[in-house]
Protein backbone atom coordinates (compact mmCIF):
# COMPACT_ATOMS: atom_id res chain seq x y z
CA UNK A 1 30.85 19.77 11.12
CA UNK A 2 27.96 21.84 9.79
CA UNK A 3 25.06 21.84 12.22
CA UNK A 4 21.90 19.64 10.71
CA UNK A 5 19.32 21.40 9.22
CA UNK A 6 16.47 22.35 11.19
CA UNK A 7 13.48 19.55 10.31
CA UNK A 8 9.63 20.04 10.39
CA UNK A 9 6.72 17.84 10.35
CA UNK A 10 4.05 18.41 7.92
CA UNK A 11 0.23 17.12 7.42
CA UNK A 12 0.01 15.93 3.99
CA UNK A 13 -3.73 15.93 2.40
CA UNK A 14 -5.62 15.81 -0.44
CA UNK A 15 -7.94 18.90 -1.14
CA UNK A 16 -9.71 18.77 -4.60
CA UNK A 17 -7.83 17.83 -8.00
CA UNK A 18 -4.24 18.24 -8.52
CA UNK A 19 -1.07 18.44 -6.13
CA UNK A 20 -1.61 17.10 -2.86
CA UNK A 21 -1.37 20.11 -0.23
CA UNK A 22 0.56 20.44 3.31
CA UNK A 23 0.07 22.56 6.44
CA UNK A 24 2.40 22.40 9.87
CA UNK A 25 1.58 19.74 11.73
CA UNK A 26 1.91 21.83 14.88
CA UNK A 27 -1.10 24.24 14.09
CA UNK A 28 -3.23 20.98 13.34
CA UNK A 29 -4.96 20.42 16.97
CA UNK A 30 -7.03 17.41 15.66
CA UNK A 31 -8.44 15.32 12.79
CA UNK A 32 -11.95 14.92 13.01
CA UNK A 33 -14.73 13.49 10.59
CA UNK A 34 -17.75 15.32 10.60
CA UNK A 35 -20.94 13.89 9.36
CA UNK A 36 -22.70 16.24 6.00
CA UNK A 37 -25.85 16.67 8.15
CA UNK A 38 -23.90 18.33 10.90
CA UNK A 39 -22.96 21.17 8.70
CA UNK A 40 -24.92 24.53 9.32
CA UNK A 41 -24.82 27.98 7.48
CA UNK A 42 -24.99 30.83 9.64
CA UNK A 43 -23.50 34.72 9.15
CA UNK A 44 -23.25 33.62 5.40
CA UNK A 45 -20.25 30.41 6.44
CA UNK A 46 -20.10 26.84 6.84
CA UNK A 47 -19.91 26.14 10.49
CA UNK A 48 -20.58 23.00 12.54
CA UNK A 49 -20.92 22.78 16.71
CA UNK A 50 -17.88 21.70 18.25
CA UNK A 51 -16.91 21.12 21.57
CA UNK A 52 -19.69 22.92 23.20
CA UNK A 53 -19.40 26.34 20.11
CA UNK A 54 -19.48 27.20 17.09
CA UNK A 55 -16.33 26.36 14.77
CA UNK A 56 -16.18 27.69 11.37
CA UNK A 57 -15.60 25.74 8.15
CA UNK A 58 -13.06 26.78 5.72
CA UNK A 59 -14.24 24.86 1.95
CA UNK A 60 -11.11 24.24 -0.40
CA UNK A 61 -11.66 24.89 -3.57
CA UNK A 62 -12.45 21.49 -5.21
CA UNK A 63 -13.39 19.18 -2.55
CA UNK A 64 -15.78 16.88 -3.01
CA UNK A 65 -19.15 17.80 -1.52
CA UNK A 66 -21.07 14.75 -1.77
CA UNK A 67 -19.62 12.50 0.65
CA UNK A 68 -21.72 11.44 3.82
CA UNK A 69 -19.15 12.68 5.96
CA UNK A 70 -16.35 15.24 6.20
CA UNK A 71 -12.65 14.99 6.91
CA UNK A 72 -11.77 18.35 8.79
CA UNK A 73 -8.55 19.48 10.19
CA UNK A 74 -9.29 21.52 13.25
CA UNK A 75 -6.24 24.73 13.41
CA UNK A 76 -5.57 25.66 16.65
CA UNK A 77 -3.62 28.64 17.14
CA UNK A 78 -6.70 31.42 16.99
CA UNK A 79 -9.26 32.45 19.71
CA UNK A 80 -11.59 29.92 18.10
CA UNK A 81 -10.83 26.46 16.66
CA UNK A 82 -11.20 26.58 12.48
CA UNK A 83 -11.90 23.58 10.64
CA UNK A 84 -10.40 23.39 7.24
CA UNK A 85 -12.34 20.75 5.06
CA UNK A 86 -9.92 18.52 3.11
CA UNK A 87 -10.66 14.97 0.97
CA UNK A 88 -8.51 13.17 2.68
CA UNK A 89 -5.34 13.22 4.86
CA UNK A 90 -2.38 11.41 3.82
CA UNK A 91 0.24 11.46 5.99
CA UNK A 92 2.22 13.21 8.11
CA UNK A 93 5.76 13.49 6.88
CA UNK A 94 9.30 15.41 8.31
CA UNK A 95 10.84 17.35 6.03
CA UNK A 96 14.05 19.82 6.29
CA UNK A 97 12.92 23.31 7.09
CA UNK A 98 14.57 24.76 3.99
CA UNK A 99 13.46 22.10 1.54
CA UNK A 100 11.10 24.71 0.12
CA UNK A 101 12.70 26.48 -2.91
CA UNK A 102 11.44 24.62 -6.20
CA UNK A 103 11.26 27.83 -7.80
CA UNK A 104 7.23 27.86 -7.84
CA UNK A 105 6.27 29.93 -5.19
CA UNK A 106 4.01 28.31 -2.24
CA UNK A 107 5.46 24.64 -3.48
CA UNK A 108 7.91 21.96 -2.50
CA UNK A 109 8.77 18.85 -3.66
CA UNK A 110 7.40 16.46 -0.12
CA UNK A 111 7.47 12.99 0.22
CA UNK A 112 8.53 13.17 -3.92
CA UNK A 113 5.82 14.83 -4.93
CA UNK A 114 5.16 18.54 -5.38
CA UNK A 115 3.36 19.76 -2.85
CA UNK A 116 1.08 23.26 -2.06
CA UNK A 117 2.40 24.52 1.00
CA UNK A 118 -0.85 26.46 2.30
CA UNK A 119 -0.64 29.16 5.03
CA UNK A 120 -2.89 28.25 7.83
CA UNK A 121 -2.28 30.81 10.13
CA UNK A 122 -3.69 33.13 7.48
CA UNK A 123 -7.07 32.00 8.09
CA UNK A 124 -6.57 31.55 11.46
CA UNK A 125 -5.56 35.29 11.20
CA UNK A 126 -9.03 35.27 9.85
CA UNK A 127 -10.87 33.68 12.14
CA UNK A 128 -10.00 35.56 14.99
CA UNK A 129 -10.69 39.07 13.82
């Protein structure tokens, strides 16, 4: 027989209107809720002090910015931990690796419901330089 397709675990999240949007799980170090008041500007970004430095904030376009506190993924993966500020997180689902094609790029149908597939390392790639 066939060997199994290869199988991935995604974070599932809400980010803004519309589709809900999904990152690897593996470059999510933690899940963290950060209060409003602990969000800074400084060097023209959103940062907030974690874990004894400064972690920038990556905004998705749409999110609502009048709750009292903030969910934030925290990427690992960089020099620097970057938070990536979301609505809400969902669920973390497996999927089969190839289960991307829906013929929109940067989609996939996840948990039955098409999905954003957004590339985290980029801003990790980001981050770091």
């Amino acid at each position: 027989p066939p060997p199994a397709p290869a199988r991935r675990q995604l974070l599932l999240f809400q980010a803004g209107p519309g589709a809900p949007k999904a990152v690897p799980h593996g470059l999510v170090a933690r899940l963290e809720t950060i209060p409003r008041t602990a969000i800074e500007q400084a060097g023209g970004a959103a940062v907030t002090q974690y874990r004894g430095q400064l972690m920038t904030l990556v905004a998705l376009p749409g999110i609502d910015h009048g709750a009292p506190v903030q969910p934030v993924l925290v990427l690992a993966g960089g020099l620097r931990p970057l938070g990536l500020m979301v609505d809400r997180i969902l669920d973390v689902v497996e999927e089969r690796a190839d289960a991307v094609d829906t013929g929109v790029p940067g989609t996939a149908v996840i948990a039955g419901r098409a999905t954003e597939l957004l590339d985290a390392g980029c801003w990790l790639d980001q981050a770091a330089a």
